[in-house]
C-alpha atoms as a PDB file:
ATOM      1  CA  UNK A   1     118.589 106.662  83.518  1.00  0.00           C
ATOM      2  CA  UNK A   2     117.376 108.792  86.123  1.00  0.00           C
ATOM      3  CA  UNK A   3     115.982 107.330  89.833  1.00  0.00           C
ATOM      4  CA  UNK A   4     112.301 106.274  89.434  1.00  0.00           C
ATOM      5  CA  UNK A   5     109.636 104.484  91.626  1.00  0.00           C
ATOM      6  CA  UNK A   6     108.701 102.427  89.118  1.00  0.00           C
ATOM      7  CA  UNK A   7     105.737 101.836  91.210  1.00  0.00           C
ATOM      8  CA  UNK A   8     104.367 104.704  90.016  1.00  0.00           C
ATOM      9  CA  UNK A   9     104.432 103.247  86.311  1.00  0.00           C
ATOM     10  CA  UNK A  10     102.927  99.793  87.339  1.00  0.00           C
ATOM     11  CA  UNK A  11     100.232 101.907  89.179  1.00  0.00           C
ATOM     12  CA  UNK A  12      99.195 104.394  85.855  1.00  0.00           C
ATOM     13  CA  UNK A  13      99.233 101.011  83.548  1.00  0.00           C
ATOM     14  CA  UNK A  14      96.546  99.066  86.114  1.00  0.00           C
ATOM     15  CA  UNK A  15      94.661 102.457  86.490  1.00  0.00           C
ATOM     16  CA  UNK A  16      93.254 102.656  83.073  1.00  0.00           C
ATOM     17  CA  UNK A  17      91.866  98.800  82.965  1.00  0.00           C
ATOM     18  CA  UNK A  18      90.278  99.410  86.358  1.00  0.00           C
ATOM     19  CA  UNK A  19      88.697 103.258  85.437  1.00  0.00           C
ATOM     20  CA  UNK A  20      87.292 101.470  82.392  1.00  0.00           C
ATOM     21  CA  UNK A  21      85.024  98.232  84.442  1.00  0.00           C
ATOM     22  CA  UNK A  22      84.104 101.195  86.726  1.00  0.00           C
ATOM     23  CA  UNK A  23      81.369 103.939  85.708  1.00  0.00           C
ATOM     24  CA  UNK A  24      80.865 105.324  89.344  1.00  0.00           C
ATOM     25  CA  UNK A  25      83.324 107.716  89.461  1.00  0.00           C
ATOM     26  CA  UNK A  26      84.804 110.763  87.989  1.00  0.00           C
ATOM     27  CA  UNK A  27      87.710 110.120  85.399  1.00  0.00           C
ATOM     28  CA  UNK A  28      88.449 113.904  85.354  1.00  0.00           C
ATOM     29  CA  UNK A  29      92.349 114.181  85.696  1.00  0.00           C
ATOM     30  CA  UNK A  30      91.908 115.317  89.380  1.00  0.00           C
ATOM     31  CA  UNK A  31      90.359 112.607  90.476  1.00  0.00           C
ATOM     32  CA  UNK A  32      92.603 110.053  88.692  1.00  0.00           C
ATOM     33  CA  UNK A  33      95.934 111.899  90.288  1.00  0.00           C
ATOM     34  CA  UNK A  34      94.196 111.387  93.676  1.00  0.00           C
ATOM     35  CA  UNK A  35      93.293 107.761  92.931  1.00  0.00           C
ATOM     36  CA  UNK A  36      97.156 107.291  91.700  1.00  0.00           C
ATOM     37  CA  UNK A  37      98.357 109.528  94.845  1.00  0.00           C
ATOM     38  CA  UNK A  38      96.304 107.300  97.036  1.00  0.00           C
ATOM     39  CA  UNK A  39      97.394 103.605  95.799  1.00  0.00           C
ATOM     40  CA  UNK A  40     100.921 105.109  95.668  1.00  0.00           C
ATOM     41  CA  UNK A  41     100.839 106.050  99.381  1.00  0.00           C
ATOM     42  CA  UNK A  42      99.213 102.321 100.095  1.00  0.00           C
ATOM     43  CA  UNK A  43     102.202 100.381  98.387  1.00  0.00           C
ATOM     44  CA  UNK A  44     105.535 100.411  98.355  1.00  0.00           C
ATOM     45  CA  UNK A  45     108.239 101.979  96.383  1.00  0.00           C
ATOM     46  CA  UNK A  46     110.754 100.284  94.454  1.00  0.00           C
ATOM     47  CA  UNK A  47     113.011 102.851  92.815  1.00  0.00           C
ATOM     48  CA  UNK A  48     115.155 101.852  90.123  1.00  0.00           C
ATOM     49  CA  UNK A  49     118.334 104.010  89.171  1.00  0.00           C
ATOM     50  CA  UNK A  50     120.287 101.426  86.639  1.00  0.00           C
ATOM     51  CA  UNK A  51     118.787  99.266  83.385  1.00  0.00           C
ATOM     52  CA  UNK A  52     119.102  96.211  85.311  1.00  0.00           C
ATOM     53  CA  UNK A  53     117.546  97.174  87.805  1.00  0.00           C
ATOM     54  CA  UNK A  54     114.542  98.768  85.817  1.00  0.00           C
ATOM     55  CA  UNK A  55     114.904  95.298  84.237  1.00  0.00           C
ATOM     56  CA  UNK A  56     114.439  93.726  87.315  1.00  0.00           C
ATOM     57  CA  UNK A  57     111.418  95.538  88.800  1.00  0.00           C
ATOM     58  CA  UNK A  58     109.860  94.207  85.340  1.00  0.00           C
ATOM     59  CA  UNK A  59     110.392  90.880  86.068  1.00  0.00           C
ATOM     60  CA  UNK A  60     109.167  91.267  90.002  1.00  0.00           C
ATOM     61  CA  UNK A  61     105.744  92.764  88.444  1.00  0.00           C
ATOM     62  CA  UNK A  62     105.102  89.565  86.905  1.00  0.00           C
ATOM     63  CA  UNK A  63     104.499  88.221  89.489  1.00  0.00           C
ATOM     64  CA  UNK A  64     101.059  87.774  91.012  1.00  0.00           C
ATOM     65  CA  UNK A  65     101.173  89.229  94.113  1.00  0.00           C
ATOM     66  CA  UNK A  66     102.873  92.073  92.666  1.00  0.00           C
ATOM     67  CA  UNK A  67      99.894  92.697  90.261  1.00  0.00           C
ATOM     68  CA  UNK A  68      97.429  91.884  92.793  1.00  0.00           C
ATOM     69  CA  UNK A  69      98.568  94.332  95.538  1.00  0.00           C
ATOM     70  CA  UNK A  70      98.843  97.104  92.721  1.00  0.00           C
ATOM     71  CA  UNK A  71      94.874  96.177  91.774  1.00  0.00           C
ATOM     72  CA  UNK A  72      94.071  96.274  95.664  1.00  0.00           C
ATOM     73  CA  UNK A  73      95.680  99.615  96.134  1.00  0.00           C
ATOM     74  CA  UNK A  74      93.597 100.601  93.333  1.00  0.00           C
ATOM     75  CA  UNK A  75      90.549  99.152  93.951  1.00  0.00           C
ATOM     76  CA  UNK A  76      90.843 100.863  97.220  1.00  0.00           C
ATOM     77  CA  UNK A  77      91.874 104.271  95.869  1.00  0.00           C
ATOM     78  CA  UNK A  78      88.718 104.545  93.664  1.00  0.00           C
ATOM     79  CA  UNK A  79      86.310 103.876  96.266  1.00  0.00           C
ATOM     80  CA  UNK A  80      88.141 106.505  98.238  1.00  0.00           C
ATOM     81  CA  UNK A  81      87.911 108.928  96.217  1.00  0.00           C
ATOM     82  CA  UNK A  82      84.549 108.288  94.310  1.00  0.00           C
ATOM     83  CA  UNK A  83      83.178 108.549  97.980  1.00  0.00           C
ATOM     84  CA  UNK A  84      85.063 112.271  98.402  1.00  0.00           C
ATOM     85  CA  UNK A  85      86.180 113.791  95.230  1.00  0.00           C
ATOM     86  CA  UNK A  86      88.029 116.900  95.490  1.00  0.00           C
ATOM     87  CA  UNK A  87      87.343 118.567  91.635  1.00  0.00           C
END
């Protein structure tokens, strides 16, 4: 296994729920890196190298205050950018 912020996946697997309750903004790949840029820069990372600990960071995203600061960061991210979009 190579070293990964697994943020970033929890981050791209909330994105697509949240892009789909929201017809405001762009969903032009551009836009949706910047969203996923932004939130990314908002939370923090938690890089896994080893298959525990990959199994780990699954277990901590269980957790509700995991998934609720990803879908703040989010939230946050696409009212960002839908106010400035840079395509």
């Amino acid at each position: 296994m190579k070293l990964k912020n697994y943020m970033e996946t929890a981050v791209q697997n909330v994105l697509d729920e949240l892009l789909d309750k929201t017809n405001c903004i762009c969903k032009c790949s551009r836009c949706r890196l910047d969203i996923v840029a932004y939130a990314l820069n908002h939370l923090p990372a938690k890089y896994v190298v080893t298959d525990k600990g990959h199994t780990y960071t699954r277990v901590a995203e269980m957790a509700q205050q995991f998934n609720a600061d990803v879908v703040v960061a989010l939230t946050k991210a696409i009212r960002h950018v839908g106010k400035k979009p840079r395509h």
